[in-house]
PDB file of N, CA and C in Angstrom:
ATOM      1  N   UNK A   1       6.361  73.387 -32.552  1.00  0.00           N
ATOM      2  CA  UNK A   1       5.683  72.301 -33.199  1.00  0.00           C
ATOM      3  C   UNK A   1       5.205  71.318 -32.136  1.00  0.00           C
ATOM      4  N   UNK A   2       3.489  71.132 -32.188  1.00  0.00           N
ATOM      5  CA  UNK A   2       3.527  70.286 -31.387  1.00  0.00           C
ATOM      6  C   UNK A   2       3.680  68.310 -31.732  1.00  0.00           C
ATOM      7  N   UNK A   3       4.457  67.593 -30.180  1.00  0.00           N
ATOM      8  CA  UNK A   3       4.485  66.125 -30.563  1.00  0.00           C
ATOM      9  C   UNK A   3       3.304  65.864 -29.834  1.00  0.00           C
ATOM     10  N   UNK A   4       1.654  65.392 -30.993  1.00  0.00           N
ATOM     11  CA  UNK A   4       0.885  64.470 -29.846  1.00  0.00           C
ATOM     12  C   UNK A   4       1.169  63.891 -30.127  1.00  0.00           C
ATOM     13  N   UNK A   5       1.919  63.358 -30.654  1.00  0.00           N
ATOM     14  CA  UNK A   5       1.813  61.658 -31.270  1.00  0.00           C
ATOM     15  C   UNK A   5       3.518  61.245 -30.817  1.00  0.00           C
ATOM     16  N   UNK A   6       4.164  60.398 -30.564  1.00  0.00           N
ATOM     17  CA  UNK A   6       5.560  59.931 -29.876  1.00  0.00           C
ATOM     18  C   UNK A   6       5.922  58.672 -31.416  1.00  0.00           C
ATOM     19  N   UNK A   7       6.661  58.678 -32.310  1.00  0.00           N
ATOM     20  CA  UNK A   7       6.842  57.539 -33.257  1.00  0.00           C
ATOM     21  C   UNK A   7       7.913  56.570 -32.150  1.00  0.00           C
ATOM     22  N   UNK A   8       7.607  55.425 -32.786  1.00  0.00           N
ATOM     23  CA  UNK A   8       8.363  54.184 -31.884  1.00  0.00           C
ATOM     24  C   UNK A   8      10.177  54.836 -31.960  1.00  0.00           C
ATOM     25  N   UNK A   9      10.449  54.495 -31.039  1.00  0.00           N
ATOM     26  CA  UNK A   9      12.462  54.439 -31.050  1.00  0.00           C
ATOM     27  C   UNK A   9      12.445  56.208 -30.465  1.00  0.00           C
ATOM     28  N   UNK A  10      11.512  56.606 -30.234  1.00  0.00           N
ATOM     29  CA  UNK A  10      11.449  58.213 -30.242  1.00  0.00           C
ATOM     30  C   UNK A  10      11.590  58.441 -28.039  1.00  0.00           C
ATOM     31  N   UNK A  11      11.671  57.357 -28.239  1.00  0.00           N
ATOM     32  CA  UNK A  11      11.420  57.358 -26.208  1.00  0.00           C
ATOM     33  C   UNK A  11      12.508  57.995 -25.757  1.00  0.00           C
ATOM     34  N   UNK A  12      12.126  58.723 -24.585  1.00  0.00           N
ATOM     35  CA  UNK A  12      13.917  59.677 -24.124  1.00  0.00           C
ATOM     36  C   UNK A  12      13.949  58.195 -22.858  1.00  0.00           C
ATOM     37  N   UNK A  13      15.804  58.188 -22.947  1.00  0.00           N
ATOM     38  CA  UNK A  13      15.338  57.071 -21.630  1.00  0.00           C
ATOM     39  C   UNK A  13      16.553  57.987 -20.550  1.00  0.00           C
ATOM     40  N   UNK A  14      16.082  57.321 -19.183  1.00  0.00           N
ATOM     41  CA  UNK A  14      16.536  58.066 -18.090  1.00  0.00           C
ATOM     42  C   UNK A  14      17.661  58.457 -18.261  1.00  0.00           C
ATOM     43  N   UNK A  15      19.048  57.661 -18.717  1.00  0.00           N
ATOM     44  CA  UNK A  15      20.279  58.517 -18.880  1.00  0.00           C
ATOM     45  C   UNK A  15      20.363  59.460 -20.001  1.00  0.00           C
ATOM     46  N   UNK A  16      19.386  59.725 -20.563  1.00  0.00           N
ATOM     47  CA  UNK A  16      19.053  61.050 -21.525  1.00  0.00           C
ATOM     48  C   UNK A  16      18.275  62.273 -20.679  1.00  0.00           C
ATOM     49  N   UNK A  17      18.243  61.956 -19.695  1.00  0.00           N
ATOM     50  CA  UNK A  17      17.383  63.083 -19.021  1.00  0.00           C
ATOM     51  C   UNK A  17      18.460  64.267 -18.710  1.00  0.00           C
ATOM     52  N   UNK A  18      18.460  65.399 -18.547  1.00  0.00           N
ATOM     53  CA  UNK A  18      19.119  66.502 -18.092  1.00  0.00           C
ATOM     54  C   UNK A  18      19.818  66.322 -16.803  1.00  0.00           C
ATOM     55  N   UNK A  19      20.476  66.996 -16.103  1.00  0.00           N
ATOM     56  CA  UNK A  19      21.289  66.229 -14.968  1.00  0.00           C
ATOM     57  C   UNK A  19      20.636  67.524 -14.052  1.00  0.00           C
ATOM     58  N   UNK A  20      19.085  68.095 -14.085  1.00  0.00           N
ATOM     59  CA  UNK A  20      18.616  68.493 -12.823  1.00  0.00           C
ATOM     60  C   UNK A  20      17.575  67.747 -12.229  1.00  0.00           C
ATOM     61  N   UNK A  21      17.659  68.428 -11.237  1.00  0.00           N
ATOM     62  CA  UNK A  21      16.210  67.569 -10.561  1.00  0.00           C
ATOM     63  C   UNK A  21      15.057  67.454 -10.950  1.00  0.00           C
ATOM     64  N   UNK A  22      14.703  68.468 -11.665  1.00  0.00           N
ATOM     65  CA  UNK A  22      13.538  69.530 -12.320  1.00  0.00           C
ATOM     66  C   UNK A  22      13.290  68.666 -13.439  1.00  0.00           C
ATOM     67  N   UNK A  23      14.200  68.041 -14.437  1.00  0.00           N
ATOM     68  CA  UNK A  23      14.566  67.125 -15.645  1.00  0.00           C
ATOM     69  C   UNK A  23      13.860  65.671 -14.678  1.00  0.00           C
ATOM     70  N   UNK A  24      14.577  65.487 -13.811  1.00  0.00           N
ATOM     71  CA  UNK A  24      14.404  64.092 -13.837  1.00  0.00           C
ATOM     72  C   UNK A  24      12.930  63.765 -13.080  1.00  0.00           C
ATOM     73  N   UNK A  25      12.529  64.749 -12.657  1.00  0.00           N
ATOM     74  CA  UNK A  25      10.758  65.064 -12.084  1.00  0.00           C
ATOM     75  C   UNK A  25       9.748  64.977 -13.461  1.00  0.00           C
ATOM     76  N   UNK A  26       9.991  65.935 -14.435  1.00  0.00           N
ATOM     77  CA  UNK A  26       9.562  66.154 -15.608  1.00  0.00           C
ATOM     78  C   UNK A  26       9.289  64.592 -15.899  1.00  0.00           C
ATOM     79  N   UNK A  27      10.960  63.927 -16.194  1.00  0.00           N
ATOM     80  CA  UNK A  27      10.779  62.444 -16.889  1.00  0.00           C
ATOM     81  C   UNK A  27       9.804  61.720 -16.157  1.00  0.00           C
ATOM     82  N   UNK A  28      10.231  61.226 -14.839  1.00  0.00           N
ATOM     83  CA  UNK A  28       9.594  60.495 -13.881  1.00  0.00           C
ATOM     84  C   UNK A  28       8.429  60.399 -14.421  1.00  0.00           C
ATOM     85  N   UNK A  29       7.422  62.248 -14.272  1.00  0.00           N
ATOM     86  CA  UNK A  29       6.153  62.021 -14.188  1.00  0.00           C
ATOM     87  C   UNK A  29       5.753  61.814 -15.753  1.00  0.00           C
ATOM     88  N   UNK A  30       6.017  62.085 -16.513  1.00  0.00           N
ATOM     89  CA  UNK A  30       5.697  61.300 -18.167  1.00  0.00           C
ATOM     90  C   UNK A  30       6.210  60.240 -18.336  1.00  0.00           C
ATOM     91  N   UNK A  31       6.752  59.560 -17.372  1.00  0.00           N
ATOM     92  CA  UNK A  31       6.543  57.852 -17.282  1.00  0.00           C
ATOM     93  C   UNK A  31       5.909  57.124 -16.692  1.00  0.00           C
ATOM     94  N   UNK A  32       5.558  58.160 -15.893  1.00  0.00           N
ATOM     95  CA  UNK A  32       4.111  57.557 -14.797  1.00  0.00           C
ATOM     96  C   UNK A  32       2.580  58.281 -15.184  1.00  0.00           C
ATOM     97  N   UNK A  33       2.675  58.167 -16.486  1.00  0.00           N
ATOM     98  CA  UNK A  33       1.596  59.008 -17.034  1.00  0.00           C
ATOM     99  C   UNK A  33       0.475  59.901 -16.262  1.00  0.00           C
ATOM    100  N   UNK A  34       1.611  60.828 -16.692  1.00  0.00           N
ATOM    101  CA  UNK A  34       0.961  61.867 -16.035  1.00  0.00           C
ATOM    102  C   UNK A  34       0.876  62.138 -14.262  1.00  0.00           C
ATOM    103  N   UNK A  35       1.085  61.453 -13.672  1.00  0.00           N
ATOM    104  CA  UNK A  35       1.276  61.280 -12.228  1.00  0.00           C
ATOM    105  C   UNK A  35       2.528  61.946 -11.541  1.00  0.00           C
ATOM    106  N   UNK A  36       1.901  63.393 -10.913  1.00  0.00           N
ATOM    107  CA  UNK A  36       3.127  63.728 -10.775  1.00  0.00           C
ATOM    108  C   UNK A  36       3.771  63.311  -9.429  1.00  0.00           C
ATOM    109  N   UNK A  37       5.058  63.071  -9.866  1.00  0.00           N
ATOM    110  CA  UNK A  37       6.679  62.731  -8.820  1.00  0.00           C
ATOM    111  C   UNK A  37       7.175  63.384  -8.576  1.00  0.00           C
ATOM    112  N   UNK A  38       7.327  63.268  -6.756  1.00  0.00           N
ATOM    113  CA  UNK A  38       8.191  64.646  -5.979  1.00  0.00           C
ATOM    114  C   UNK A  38       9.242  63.813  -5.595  1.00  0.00           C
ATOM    115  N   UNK A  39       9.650  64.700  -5.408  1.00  0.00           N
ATOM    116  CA  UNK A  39      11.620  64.347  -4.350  1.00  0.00           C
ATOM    117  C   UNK A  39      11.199  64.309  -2.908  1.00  0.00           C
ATOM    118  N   UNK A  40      11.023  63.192  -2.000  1.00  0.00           N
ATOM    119  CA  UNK A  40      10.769  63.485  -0.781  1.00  0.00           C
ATOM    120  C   UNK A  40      11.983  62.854   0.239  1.00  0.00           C
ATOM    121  N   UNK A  41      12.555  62.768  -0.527  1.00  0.00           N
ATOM    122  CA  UNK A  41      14.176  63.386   0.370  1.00  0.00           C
ATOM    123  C   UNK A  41      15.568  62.936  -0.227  1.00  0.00           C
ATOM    124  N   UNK A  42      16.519  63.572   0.250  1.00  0.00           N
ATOM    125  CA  UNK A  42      17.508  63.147  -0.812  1.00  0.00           C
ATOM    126  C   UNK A  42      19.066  63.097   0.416  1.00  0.00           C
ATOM    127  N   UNK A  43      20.066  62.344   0.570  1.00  0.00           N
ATOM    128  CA  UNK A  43      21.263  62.385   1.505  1.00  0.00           C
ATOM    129  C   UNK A  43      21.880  62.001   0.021  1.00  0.00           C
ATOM    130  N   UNK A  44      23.475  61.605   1.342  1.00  0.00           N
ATOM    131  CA  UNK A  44      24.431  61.233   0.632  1.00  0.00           C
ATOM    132  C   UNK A  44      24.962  59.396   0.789  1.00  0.00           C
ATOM    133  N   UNK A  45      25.389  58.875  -0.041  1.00  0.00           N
ATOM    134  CA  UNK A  45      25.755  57.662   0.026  1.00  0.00           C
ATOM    135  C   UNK A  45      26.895  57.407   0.656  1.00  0.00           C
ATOM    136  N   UNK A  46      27.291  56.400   1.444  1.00  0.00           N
ATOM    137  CA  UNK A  46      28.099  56.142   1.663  1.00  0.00           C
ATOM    138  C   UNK A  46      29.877  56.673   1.036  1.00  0.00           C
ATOM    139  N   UNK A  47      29.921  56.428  -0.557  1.00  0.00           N
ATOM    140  CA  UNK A  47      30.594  56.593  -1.619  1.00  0.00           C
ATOM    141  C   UNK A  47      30.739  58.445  -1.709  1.00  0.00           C
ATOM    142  N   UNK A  48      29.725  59.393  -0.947  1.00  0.00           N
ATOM    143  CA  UNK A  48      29.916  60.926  -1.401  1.00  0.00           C
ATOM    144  C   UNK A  48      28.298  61.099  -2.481  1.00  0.00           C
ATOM    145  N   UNK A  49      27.885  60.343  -2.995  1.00  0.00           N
ATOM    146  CA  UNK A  49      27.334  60.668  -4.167  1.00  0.00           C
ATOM    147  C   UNK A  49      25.828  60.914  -3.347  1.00  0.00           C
ATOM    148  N   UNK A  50      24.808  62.123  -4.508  1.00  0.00           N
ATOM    149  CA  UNK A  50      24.270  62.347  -3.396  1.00  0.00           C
ATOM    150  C   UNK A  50      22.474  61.888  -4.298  1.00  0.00           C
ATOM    151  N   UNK A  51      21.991  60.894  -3.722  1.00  0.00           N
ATOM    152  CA  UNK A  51      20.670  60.221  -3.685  1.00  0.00           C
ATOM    153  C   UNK A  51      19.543  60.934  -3.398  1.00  0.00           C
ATOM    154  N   UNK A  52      18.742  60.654  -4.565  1.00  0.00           N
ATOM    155  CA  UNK A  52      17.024  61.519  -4.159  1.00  0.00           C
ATOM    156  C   UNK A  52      15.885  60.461  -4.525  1.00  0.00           C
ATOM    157  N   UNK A  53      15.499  60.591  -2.983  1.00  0.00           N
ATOM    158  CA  UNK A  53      14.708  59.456  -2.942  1.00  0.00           C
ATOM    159  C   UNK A  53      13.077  59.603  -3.442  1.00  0.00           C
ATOM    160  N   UNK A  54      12.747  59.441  -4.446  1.00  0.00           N
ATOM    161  CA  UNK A  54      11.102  59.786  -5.098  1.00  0.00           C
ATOM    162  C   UNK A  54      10.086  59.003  -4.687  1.00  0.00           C
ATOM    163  N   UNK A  55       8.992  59.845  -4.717  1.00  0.00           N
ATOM    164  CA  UNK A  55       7.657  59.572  -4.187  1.00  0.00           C
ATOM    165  C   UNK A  55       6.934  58.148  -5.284  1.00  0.00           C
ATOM    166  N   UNK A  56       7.787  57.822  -6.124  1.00  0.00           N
ATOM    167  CA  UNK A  56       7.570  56.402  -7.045  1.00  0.00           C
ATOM    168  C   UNK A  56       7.844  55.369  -6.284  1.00  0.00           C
ATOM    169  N   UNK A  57       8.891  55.657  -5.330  1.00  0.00           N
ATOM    170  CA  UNK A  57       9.436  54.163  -4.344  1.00  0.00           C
ATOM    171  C   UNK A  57      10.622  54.138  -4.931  1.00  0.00           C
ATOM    172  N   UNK A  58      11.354  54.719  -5.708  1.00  0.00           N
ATOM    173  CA  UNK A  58      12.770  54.097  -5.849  1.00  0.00           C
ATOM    174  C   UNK A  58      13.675  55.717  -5.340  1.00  0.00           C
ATOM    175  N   UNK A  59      14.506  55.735  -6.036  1.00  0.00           N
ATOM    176  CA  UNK A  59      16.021  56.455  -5.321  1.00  0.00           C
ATOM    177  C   UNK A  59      16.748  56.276  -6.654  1.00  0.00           C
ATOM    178  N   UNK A  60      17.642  57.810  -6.802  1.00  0.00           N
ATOM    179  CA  UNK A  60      17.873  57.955  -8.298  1.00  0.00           C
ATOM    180  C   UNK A  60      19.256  58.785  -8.139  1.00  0.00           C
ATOM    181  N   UNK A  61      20.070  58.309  -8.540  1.00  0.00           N
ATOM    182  CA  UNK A  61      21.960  59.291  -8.345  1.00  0.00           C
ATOM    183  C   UNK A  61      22.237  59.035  -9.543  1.00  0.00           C
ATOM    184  N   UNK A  62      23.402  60.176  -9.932  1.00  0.00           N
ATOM    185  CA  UNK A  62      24.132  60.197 -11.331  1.00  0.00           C
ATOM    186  C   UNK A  62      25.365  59.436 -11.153  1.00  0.00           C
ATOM    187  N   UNK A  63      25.766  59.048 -12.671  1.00  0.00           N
ATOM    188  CA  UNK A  63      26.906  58.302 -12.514  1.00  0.00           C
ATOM    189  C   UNK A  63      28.099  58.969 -12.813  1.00  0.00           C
ATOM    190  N   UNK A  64      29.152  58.697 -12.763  1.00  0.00           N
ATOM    191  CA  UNK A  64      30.190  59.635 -12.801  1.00  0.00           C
ATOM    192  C   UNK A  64      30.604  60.067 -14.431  1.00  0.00           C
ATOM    193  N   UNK A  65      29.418  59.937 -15.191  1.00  0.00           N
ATOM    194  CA  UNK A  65      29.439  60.727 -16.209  1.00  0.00           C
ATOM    195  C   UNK A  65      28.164  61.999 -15.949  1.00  0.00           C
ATOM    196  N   UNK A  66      27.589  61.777 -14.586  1.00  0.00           N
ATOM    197  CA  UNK A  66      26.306  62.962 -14.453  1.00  0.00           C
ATOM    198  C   UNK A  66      25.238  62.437 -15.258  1.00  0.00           C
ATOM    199  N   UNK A  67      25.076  61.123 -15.419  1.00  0.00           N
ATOM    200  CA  UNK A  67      23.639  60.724 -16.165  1.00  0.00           C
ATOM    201  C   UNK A  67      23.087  59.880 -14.930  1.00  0.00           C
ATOM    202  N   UNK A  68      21.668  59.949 -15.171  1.00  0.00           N
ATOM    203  CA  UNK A  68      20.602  59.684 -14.031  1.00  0.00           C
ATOM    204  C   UNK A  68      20.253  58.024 -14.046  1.00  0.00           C
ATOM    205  N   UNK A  69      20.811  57.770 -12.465  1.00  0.00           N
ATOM    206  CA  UNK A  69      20.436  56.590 -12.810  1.00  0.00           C
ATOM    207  C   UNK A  69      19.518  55.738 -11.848  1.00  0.00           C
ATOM    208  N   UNK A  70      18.911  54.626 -11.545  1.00  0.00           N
ATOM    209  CA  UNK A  70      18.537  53.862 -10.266  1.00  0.00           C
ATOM    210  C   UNK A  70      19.797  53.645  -9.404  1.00  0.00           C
ATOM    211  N   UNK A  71      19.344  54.275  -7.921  1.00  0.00           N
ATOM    212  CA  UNK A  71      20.012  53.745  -6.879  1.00  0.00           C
ATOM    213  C   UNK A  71      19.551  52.563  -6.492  1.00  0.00           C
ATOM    214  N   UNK A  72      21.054  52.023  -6.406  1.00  0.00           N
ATOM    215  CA  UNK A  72      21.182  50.084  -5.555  1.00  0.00           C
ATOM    216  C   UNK A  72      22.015  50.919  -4.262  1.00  0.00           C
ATOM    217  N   UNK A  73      21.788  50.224  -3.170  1.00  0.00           N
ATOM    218  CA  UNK A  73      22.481  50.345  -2.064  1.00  0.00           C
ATOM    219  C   UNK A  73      23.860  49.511  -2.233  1.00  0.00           C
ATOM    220  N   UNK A  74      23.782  49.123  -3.152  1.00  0.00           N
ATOM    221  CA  UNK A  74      24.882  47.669  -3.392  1.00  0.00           C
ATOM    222  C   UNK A  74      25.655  47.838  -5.000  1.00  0.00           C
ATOM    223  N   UNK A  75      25.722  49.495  -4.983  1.00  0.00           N
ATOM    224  CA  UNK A  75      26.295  49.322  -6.285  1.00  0.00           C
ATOM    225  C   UNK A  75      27.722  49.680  -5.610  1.00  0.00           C
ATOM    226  N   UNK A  76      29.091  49.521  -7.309  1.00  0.00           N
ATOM    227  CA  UNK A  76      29.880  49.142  -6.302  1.00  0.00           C
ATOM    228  C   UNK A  76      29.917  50.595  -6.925  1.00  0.00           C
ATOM    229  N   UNK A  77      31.454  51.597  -6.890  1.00  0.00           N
ATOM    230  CA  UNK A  77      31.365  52.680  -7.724  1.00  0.00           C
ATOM    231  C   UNK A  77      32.109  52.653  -9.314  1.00  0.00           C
ATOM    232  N   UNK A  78      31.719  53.538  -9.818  1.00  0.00           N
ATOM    233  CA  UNK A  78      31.403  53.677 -11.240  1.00  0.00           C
ATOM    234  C   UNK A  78      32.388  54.993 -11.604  1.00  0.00           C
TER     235      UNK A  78
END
């Protein structure tokens, strides 16, 4: 069935995204309409946890439930 149409409250939001990379590329770029977002590099944090830094300008790690979130350099851990 296709959705062209999105009804209000119907929005997936980032900690609903799938816990791959592939998921959170998908989201990215249907939030940047249509503009697609690569991974152009990804380490580890200080904390172990491991950061992928996107071609949007921000940086994106899961939380210790595995949902996707914005990296702060200054978060404490979770």
């Amino acid at each position: 069935m296709s959705q062209a149409f999105v009804r209000e409250g119907d929005d997936q939001w980032l900690e609903d995204t799938g816990p791959s990379i592939t998921a959170l590329r998908v989201f990215l770029t249907r939030e940047n309409n249509g503009i697609q977002i690569i991974e152009r590099s990804s380490y580890k944090d200080a904390l172990g946890g491991q950061v992928h830094v996107m071609s949007n300008g921000l940086s994106y790690t899961k939380d210790s439930e595995g949902k996707w979130k914005v990296y702060s350099s200054q978060q404490s851990p979770s």
